[in-house]
Protein backbone atom coordinates (compact mmCIF):
# COMPACT_ATOMS: atom_id res chain seq x y z
CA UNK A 1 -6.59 -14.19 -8.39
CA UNK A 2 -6.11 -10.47 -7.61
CA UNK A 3 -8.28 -8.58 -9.12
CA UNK A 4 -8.62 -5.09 -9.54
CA UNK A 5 -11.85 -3.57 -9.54
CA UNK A 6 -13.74 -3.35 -13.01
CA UNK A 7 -17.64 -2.21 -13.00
CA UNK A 8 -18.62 1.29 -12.26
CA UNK A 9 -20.20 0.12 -8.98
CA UNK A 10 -17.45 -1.47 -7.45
CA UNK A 11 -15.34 1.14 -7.91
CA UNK A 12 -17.32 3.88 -6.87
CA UNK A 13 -18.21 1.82 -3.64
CA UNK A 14 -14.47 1.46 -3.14
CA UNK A 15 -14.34 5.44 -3.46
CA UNK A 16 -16.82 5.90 -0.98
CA UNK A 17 -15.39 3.88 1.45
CA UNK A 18 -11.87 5.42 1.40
CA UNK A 19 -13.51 8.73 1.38
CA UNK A 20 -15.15 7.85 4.63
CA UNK A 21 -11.91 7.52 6.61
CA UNK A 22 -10.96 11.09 6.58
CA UNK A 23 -12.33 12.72 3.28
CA UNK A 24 -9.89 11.98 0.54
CA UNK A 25 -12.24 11.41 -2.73
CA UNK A 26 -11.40 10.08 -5.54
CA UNK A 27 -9.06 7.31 -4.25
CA UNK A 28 -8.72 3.87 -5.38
CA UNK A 29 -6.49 1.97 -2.97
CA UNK A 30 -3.43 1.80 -0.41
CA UNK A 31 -0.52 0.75 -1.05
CA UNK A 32 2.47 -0.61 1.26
CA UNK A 33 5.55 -3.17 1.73
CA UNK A 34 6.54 -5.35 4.13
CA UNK A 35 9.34 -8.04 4.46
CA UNK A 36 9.24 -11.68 4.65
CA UNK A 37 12.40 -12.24 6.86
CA UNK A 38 14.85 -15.74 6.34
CA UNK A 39 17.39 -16.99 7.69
CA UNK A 40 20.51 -17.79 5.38
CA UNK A 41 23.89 -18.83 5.83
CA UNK A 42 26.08 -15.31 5.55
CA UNK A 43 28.90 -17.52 4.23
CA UNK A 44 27.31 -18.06 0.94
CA UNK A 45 28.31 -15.07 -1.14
CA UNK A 46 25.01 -15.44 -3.28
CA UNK A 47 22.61 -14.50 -0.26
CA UNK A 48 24.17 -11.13 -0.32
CA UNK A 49 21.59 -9.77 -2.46
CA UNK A 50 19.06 -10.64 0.13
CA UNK A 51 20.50 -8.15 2.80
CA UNK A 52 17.82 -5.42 3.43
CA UNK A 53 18.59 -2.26 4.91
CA UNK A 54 18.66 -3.46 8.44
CA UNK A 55 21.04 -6.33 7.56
CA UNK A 56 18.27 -8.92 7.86
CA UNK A 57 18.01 -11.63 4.90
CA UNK A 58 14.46 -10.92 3.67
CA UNK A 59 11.94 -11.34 0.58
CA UNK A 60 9.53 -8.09 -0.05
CA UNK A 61 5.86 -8.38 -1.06
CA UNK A 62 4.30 -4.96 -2.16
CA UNK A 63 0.58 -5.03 -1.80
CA UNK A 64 -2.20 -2.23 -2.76
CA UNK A 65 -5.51 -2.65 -0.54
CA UNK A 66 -8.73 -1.69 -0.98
CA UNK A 67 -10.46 -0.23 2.30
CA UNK A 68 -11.65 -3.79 3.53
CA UNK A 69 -8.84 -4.85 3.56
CA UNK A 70 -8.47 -7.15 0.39
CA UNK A 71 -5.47 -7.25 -1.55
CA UNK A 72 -6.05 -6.31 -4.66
CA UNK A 73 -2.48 -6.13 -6.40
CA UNK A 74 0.54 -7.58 -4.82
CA UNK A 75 4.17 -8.13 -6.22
CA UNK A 76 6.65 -10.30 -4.14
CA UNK A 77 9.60 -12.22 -5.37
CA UNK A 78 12.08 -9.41 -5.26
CA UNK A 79 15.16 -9.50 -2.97
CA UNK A 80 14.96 -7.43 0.70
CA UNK A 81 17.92 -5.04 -1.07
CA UNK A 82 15.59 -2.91 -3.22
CA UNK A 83 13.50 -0.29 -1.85
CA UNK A 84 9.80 0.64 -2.42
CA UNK A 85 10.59 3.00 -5.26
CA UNK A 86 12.36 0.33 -7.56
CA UNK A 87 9.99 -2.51 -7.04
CA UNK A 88 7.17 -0.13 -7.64
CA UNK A 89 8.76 0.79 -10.76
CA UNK A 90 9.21 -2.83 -12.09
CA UNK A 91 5.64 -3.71 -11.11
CA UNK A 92 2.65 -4.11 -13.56
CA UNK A 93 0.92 -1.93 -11.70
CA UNK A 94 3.04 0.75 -12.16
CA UNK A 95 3.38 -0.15 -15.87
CA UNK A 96 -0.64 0.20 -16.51
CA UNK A 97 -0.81 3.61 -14.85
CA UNK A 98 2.15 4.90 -16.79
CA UNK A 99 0.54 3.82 -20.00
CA UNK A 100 -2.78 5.45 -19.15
CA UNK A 101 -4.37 1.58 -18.70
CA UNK A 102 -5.47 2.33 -14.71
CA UNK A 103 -6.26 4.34 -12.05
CA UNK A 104 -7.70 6.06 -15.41
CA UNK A 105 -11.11 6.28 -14.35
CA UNK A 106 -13.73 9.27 -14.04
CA UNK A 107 -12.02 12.62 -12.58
CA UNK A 108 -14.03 14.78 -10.21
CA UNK A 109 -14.46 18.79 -9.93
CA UNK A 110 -14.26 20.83 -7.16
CA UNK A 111 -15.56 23.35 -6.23
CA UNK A 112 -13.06 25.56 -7.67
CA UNK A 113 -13.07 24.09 -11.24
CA UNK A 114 -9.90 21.73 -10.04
CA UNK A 115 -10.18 18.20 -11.10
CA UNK A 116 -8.65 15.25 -9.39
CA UNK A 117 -7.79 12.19 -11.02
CA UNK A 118 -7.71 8.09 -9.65
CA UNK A 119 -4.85 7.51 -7.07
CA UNK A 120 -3.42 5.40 -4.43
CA UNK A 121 -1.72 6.35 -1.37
CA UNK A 122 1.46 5.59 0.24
CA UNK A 123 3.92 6.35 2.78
CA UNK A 124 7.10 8.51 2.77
CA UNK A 125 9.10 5.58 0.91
CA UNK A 126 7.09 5.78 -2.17
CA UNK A 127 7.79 8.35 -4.74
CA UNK A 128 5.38 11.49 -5.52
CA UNK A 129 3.56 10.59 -8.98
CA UNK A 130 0.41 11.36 -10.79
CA UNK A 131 -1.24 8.39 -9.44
CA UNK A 132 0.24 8.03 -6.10
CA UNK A 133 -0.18 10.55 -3.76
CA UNK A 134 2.35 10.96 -0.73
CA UNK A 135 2.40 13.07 2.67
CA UNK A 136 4.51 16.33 2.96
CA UNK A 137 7.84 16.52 4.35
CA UNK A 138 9.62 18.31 5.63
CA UNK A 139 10.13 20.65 8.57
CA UNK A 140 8.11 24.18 8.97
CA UNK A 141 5.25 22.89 6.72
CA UNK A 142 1.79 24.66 7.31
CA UNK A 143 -0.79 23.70 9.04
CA UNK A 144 -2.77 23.14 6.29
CA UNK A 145 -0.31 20.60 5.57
CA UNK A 146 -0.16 18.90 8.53
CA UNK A 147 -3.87 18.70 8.29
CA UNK A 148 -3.55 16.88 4.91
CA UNK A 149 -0.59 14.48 6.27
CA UNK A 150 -2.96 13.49 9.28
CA UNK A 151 -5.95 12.32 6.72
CA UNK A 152 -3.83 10.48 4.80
CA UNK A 153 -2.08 8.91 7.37
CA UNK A 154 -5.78 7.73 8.49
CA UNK A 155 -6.58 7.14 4.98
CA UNK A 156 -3.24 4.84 3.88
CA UNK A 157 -3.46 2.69 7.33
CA UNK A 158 -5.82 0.32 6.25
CA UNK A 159 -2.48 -1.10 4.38
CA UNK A 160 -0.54 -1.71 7.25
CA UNK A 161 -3.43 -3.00 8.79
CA UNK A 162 -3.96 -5.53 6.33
CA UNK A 163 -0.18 -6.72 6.10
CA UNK A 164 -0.45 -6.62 9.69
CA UNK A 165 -3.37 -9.04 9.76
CA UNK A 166 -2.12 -11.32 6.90
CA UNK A 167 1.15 -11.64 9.15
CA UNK A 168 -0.79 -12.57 12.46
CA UNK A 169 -3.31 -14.97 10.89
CA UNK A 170 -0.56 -16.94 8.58
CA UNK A 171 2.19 -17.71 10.70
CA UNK A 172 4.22 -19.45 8.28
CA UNK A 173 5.28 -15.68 7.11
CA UNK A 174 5.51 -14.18 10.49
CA UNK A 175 8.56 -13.82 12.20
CA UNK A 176 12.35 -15.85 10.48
CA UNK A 177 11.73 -18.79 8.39
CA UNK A 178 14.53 -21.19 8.36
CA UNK A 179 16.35 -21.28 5.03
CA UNK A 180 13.15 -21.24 2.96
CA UNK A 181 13.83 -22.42 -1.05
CA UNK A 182 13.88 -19.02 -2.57
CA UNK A 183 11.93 -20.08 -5.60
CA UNK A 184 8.91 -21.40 -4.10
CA UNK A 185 8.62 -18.34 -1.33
CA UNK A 186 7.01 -16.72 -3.70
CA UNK A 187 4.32 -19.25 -4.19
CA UNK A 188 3.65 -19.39 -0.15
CA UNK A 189 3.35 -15.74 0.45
CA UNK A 190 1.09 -15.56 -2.84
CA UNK A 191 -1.15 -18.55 -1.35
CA UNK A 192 -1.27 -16.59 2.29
CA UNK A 193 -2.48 -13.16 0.70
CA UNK A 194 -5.59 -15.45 -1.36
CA UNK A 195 -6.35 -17.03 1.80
CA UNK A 196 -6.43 -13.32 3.43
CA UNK A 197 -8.56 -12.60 0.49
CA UNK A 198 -11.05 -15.33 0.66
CA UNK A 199 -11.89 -14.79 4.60
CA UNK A 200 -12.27 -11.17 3.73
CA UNK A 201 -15.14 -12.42 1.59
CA UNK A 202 -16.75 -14.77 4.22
CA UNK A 203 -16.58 -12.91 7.40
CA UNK A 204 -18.58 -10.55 8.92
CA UNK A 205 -18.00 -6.87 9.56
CA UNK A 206 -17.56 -6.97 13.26
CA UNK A 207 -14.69 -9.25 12.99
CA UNK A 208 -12.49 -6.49 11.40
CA UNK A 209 -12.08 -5.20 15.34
CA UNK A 210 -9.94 -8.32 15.77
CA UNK A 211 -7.25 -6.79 17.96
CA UNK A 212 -3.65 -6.82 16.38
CA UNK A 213 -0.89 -8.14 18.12
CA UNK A 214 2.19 -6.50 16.44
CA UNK A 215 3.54 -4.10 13.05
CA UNK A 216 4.17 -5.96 10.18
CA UNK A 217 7.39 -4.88 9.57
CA UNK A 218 8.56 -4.78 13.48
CA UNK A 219 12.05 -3.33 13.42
CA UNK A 220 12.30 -1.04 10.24
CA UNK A 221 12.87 2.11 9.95
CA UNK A 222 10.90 4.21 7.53
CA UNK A 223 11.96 4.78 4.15
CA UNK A 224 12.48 8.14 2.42
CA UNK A 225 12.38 9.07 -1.11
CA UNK A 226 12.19 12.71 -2.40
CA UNK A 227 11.72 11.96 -5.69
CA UNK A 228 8.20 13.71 -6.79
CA UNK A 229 6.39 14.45 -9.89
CA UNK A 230 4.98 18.25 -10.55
CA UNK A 231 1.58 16.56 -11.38
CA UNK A 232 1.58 14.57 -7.98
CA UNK A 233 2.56 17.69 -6.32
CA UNK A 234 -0.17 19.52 -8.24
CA UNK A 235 -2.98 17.17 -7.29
CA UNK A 236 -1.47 16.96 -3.46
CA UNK A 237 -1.95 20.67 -3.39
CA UNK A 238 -5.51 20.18 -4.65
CA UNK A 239 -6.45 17.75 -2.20
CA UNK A 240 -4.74 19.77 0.70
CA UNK A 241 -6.78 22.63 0.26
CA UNK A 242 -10.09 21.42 -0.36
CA UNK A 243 -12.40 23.62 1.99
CA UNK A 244 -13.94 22.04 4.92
CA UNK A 245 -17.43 22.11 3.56
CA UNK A 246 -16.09 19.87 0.75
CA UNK A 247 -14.87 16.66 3.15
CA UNK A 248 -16.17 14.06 4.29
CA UNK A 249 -15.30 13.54 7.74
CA UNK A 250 -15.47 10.52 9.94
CA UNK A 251 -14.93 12.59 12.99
CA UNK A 252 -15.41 8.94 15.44
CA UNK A 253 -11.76 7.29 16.59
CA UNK A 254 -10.33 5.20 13.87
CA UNK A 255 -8.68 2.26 14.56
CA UNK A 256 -6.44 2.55 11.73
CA UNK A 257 -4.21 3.67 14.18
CA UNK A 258 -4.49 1.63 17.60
CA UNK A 259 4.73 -18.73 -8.16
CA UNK A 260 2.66 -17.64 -11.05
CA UNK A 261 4.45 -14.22 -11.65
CA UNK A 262 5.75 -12.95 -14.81
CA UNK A 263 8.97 -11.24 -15.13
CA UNK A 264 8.37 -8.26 -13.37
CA UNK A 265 7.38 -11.18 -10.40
CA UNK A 266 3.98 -9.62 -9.68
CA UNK A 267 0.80 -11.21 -9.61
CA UNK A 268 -2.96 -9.37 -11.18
């Protein structure tokens, strides 16, 4: 179904690729959220739970991308009231890297004697950990700093992108669907992100400059969580300094910026 990446060479060639963007090595994927939005009767008391933080009934799906664009872990099920850092945290994903079962491949050495581990990246409404790597916030940061926030912006966008495109070319999830039955959502959205998957694998390259007709989650604000981990912070700091000579820049325009689930309703 989703599957994460297993052999040596598809995850080095996954590397590469998000290395390319704007220099970040050693990461394995993106990660972001986005809502499924329904409309409910507000005179049931039960569809409270649904409420999301801009007061819109709404199912999240969580998904972690690889840099074409293929999901490769998503989690969906869970009601538009909990934010990115508690569905994380119930995930399988997160439950493998916590018990040292992912994103617990080869580390690399710089030039310096550091060593970087796997990682993901995410956006602001994530929290700092070992394995997922956040921007800086904050005012007066350096310009070192602001450096590091504008490669991984680059770097986390193919995400949003992808959410973006699953929206636009399944319609069904676009948009307010009309008192869907809660228990087989799930199921739709899970069928929509294999389809996204599976013309991933049969299209050609030159199709991925399809243009985009709208964000994914049109309407939110952005989260914020300040939680953070020393180690994340450690290995942000690593990756914010690296020295110029030790990137791999795509210096060109990107145009990043132009049910079967278990308990813990996520899908592998």
């Amino acid at each position: 179904m989703f599957r994460w990446p297993s052999t040596e060479t598809e995850v080095q060639n996954i590397k590469s690729k998000f290395e390319k963007i704007r220099g970040l090595p050693n990461c394995c994927g993106a990660i972001d959220t986005t809502h499924i939005i329904m409309c409910m009767p507000s005179v049931d008391p039960s569809n409270d739970v649904w409420f999301d933080q801009e007061k819109k009934h709404s199912m999240v799906l969580q998904t972690i991308v690889d840099p074409d664009m293929r999901f490769r872990d998503i989690v969906t099920g869970w009601p538009g009231c909990m934010g990115k850092p508690l569905i994380l945290k119930n995930s399988g994903f997160s439950k493998l890297c916590e018990g040292g079962q992912r994103l617990n491949g080869k580390q690399i050495e710089l030039s310096k004697g550091f060593k970087v581990r796997e990682y993901i990246v995410g956006d602001t409404g994530f929290p700092l950990l070992p394995w997922l790597i956040t921007p800086y916030q904050g005012k007066g940061v350096s310009s070192a700093k602001l450096e590091f926030n504008k490669r991984h912006f680059a770097t986390r966008m193919v995400a949003q992108r992808a959410l973006v495109r699953l929206k636009d070319t399944w319609k069904i999830i676009q948009g307010e669907m009309w008192r869907p039955a809660k228990h087989r959502l799930p199921r739709i959205i899970l069928v929509c992100c294999l389809l996204h998957n599976i013309l991933i694998d049969l299209e050609d390259d030159i199709q991925d400059e399809m243009p985009l007709s709208h964000l994914h989650d049109s309407g939110y604000k952005q989260q914020v969580c300040m939680a953070g981990d020393e180690n994340g912070a450690m290995l942000r700091d690593r990756l914010c300094h690296l020295n110029e000579d030790e990137l791999v820049f795509n210096d060109k325009p990107n145009d990043f910026f132009g049910g079967v689930f278990g308990d813990d309703h996520s899908a592998h």
